[in-house]
N, C-alpha and C. Protein backbone atom coordinates (compact mmCIF):
# COMPACT_ATOMS: atom_id res chain seq x y z
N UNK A 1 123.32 -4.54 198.50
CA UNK A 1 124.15 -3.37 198.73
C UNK A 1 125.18 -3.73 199.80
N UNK A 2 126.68 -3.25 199.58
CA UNK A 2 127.74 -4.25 200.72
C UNK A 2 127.61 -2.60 201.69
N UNK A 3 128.45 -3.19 202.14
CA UNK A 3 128.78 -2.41 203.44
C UNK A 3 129.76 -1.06 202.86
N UNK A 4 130.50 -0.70 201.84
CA UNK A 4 131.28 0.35 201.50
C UNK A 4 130.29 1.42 200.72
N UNK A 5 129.09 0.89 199.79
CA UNK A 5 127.96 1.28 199.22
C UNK A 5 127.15 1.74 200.01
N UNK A 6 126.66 1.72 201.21
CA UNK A 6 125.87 1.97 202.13
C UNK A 6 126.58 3.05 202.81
N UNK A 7 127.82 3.37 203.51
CA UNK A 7 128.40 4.00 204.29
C UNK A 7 129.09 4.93 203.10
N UNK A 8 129.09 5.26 201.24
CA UNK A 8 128.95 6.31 200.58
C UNK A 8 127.61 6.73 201.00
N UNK A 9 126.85 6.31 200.65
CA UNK A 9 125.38 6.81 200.58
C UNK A 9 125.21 8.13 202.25
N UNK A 10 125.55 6.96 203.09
CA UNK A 10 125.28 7.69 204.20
C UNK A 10 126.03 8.86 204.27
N UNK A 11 127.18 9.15 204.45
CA UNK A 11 128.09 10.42 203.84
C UNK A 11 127.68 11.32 203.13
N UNK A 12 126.86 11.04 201.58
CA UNK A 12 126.76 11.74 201.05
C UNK A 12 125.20 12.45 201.55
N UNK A 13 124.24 11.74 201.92
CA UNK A 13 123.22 12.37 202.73
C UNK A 13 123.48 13.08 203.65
N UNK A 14 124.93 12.82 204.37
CA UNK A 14 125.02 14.17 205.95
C UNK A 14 126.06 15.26 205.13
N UNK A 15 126.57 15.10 204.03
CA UNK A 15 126.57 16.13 203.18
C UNK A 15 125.74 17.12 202.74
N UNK A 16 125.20 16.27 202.34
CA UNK A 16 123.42 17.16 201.58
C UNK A 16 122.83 17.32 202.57
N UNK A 17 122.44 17.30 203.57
CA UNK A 17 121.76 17.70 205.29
C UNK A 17 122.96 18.72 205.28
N UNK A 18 124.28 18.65 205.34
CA UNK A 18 124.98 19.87 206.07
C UNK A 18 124.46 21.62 205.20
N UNK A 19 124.62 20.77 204.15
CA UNK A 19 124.11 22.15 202.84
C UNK A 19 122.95 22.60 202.99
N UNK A 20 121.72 21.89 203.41
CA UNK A 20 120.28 22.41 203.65
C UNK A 20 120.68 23.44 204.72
N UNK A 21 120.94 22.36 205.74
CA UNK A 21 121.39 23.26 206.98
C UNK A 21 121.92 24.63 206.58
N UNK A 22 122.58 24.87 206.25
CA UNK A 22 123.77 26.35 205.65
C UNK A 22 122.53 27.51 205.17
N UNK A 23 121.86 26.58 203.79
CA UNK A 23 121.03 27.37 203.63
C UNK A 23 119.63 28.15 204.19
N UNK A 24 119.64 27.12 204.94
CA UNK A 24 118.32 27.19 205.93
C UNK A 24 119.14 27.97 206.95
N UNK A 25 120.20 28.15 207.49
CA UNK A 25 120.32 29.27 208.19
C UNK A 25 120.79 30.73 207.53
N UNK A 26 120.93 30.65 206.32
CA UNK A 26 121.12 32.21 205.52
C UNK A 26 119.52 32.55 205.73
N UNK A 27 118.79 31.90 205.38
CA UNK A 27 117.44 31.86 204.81
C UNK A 27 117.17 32.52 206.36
N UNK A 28 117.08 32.16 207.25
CA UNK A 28 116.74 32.30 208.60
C UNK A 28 117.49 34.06 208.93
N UNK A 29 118.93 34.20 208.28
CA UNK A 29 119.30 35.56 208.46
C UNK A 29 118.66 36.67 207.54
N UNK A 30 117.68 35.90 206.55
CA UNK A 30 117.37 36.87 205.87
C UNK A 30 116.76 37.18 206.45
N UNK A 31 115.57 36.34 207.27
CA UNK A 31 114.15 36.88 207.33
C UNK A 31 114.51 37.65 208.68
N UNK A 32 115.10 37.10 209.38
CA UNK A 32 115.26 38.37 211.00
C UNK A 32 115.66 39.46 209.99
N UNK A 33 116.53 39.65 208.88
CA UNK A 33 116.66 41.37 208.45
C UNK A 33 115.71 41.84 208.05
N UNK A 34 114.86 41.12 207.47
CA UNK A 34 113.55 41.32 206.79
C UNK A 34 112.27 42.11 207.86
N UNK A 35 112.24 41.20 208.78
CA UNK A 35 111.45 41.62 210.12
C UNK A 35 112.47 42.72 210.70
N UNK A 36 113.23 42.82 210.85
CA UNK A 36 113.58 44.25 211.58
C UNK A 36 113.57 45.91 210.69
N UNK A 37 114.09 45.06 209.18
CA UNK A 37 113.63 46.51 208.38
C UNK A 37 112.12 47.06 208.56
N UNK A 38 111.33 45.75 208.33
CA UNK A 38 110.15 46.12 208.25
C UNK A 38 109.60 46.87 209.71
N UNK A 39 109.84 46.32 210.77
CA UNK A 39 109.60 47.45 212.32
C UNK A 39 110.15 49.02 211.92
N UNK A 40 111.24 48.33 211.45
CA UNK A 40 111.92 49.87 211.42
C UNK A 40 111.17 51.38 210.25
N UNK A 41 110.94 50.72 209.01
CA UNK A 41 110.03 51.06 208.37
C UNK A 41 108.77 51.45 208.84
N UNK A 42 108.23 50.30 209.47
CA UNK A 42 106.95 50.61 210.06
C UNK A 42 106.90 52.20 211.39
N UNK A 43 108.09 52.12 211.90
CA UNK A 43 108.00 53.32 213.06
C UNK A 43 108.57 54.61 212.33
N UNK A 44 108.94 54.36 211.07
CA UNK A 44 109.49 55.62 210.46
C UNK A 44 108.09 56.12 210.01
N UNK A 45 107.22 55.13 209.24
CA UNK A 45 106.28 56.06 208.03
C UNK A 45 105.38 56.34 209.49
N UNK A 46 105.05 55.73 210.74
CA UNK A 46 104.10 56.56 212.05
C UNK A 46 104.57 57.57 212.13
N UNK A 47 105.91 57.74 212.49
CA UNK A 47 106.38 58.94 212.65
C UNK A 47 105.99 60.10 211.55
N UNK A 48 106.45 59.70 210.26
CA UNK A 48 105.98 60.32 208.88
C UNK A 48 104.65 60.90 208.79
N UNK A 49 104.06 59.84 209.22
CA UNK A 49 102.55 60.35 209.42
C UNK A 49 101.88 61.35 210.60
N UNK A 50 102.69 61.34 211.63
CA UNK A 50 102.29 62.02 212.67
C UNK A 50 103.21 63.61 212.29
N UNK A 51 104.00 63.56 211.62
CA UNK A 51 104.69 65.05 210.96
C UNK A 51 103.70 65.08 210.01
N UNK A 52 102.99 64.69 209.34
CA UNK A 52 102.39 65.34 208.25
C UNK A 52 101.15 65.72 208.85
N UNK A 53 100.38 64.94 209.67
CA UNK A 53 99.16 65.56 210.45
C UNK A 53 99.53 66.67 210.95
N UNK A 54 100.47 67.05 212.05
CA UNK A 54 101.33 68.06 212.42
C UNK A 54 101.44 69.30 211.31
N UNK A 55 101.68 69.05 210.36
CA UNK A 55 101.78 70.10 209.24
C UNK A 55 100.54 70.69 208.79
N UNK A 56 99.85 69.95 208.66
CA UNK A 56 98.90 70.01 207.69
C UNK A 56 97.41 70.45 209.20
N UNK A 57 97.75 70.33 210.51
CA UNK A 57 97.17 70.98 211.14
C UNK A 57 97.46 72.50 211.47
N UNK A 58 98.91 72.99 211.27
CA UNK A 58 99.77 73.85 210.80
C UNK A 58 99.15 75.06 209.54
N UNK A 59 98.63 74.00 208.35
CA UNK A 59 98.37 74.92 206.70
C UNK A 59 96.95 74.21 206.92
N UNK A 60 95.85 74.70 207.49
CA UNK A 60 94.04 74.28 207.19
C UNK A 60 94.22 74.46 205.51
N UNK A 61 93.06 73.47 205.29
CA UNK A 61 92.46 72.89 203.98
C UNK A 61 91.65 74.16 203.52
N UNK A 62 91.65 74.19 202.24
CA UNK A 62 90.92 75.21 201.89
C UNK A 62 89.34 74.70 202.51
N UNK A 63 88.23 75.84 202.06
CA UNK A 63 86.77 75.31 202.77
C UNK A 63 85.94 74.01 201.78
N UNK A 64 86.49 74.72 200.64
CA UNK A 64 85.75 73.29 199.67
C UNK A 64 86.39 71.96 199.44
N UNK A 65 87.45 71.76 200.17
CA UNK A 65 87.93 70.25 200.19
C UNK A 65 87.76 70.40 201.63
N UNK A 66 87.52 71.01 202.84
CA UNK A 66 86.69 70.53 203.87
C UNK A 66 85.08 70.14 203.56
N UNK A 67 84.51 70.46 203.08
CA UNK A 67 83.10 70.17 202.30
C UNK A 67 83.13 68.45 202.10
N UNK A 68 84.27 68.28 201.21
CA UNK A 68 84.41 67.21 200.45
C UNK A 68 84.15 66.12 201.41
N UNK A 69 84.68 65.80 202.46
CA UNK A 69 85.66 65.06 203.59
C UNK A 69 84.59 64.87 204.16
N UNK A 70 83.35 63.55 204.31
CA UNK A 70 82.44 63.13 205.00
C UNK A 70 82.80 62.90 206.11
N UNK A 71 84.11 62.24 206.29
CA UNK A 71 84.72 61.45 207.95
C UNK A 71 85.35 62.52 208.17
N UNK A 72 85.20 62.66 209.71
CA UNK A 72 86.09 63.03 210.53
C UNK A 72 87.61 62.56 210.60
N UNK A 73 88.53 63.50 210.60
CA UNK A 73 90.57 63.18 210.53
C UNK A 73 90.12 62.63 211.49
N UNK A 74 89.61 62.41 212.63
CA UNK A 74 90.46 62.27 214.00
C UNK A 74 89.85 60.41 213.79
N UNK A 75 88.56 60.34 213.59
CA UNK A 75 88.05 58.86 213.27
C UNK A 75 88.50 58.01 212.43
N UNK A 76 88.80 58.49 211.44
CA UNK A 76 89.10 58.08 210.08
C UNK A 76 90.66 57.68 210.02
N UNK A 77 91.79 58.39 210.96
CA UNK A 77 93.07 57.90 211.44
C UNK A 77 92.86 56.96 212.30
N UNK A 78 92.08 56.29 213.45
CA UNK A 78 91.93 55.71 214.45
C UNK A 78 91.52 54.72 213.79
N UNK A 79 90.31 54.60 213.01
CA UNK A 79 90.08 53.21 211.98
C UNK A 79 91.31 52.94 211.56
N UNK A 80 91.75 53.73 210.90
CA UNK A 80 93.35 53.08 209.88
C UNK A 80 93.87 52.44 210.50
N UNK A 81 94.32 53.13 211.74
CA UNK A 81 95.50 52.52 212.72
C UNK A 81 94.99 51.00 213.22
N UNK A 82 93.78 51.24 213.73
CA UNK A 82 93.73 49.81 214.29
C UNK A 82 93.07 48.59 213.23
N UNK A 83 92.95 49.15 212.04
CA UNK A 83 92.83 48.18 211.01
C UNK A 83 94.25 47.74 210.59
N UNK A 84 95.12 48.63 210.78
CA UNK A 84 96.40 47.68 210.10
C UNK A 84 97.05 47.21 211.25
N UNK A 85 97.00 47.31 212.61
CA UNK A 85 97.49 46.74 213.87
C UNK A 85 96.41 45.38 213.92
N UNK A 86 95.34 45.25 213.71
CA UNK A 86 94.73 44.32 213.54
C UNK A 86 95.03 43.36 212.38
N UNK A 87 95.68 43.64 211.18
CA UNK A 87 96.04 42.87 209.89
C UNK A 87 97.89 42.24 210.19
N UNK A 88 98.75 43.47 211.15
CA UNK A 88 99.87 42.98 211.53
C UNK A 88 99.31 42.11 212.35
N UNK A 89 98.92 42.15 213.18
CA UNK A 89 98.55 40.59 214.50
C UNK A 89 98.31 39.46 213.64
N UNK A 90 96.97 39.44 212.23
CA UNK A 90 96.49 38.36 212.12
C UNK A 90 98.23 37.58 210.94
N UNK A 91 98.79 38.64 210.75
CA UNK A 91 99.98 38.02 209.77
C UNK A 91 100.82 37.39 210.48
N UNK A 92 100.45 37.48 211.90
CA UNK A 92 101.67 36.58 212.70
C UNK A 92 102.49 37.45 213.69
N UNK A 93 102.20 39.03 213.71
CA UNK A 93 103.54 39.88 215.09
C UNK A 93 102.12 40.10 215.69
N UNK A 94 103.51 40.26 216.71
CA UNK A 94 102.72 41.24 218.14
C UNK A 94 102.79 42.46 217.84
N UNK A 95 101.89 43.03 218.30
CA UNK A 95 101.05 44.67 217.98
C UNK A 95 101.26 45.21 219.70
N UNK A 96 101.49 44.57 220.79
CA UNK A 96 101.60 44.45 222.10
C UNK A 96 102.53 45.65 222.19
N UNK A 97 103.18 46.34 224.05
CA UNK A 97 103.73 46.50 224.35
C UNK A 97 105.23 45.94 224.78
N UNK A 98 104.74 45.00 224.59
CA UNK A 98 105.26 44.17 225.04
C UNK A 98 106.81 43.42 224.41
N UNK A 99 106.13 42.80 223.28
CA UNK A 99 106.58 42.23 222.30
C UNK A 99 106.56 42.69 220.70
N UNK A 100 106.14 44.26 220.68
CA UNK A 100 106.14 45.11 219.29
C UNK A 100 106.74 44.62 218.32
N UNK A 101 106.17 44.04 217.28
CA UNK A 101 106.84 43.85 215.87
C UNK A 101 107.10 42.40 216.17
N UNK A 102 107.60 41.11 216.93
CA UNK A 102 108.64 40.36 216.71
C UNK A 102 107.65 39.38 216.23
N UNK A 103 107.76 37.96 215.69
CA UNK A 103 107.09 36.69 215.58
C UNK A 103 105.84 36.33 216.24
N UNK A 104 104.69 36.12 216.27
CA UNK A 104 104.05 35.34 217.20
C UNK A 104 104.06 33.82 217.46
N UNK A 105 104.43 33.37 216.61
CA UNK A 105 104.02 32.27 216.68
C UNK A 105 102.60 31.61 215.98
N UNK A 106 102.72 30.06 216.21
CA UNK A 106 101.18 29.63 216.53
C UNK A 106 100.16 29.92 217.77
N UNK A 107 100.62 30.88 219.04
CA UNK A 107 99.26 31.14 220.07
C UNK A 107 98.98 32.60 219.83
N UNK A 108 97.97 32.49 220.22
CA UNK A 108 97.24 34.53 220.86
C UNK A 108 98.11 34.78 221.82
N UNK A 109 98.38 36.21 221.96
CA UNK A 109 99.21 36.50 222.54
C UNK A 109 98.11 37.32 223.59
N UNK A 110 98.06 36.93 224.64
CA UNK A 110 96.97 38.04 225.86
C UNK A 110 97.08 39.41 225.40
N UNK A 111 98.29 40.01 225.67
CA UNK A 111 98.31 41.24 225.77
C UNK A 111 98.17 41.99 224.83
N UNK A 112 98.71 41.46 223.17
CA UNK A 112 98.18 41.92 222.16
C UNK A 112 96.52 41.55 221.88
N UNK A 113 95.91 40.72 222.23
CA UNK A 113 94.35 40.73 222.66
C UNK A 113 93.47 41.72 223.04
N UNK A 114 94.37 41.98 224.85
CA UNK A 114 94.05 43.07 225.59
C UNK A 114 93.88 44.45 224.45
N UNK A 115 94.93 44.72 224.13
CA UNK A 115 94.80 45.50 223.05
C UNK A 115 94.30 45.92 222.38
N UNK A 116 93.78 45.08 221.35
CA UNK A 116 92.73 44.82 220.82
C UNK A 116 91.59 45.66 220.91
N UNK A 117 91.35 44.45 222.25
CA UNK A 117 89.87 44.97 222.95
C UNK A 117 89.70 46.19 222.79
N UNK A 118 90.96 46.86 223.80
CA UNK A 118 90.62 48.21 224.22
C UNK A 118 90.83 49.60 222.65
N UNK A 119 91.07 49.13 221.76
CA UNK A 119 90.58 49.71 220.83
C UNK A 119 89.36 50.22 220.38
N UNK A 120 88.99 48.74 220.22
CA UNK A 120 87.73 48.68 219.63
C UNK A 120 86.35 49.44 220.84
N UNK A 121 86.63 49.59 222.10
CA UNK A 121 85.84 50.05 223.12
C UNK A 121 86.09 51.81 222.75
């Protein structure tokens, strides 16, 4: 291979690297929109949910679909919540004060830990 064959080649590889690159940073703008709809989503349907408890503490259940209802609302929301704050952490965000919604990373995050804990107590 001479020396003009080698220095195409090389060109055309920091070509094809510039194009990954490009795409790998659209790819990168998707997912920050992706993660912020989804926070945003996520604090709309709490909210959603805390108006409909609101309502519906507002209009009582008739007596025979209170009958029905083995769990307690007030337990039975508190499981939910910290079962899906527990399923967001293990997917990778912080559930924290701290750091609500963003990336974790590869470490535990203390304070979403702390958290945790004090749930489950």
């Amino acid at each position: 291979m001479n020396k003009k064959e080698l220095f195409e080649r090389f060109t055309y590889l920091e070509k094809q690297i510039g194009e990954l690159y490009e795409q790998f940073g659209e790819l990168k703008g998707n997912l920050v929109q992706l993660i912020e709809e989804n926070h945003h989503l996520s604090v709309e349907n709490h909210h959603l949910r805390n108006r409909l408890e609101s309502e519906t503490e507002n209009h009582p259940e008739p007596k025979e679909n209170i009958a029905d209802n083995h769990v307690p609302k007030a337990d039975a929301a508190v499981g939910e919540g910290y079962d899906n704050l527990a399923r967001i952490y293990e997917e990778g965000f912080h559930i924290c004060n701290v750091h609500f919604g963003s990336p974790r990373g590869e470490e535990d995050c203390l304070f979403c830990l702390l958290f945790l804990n004090k749930q489950q107590t």
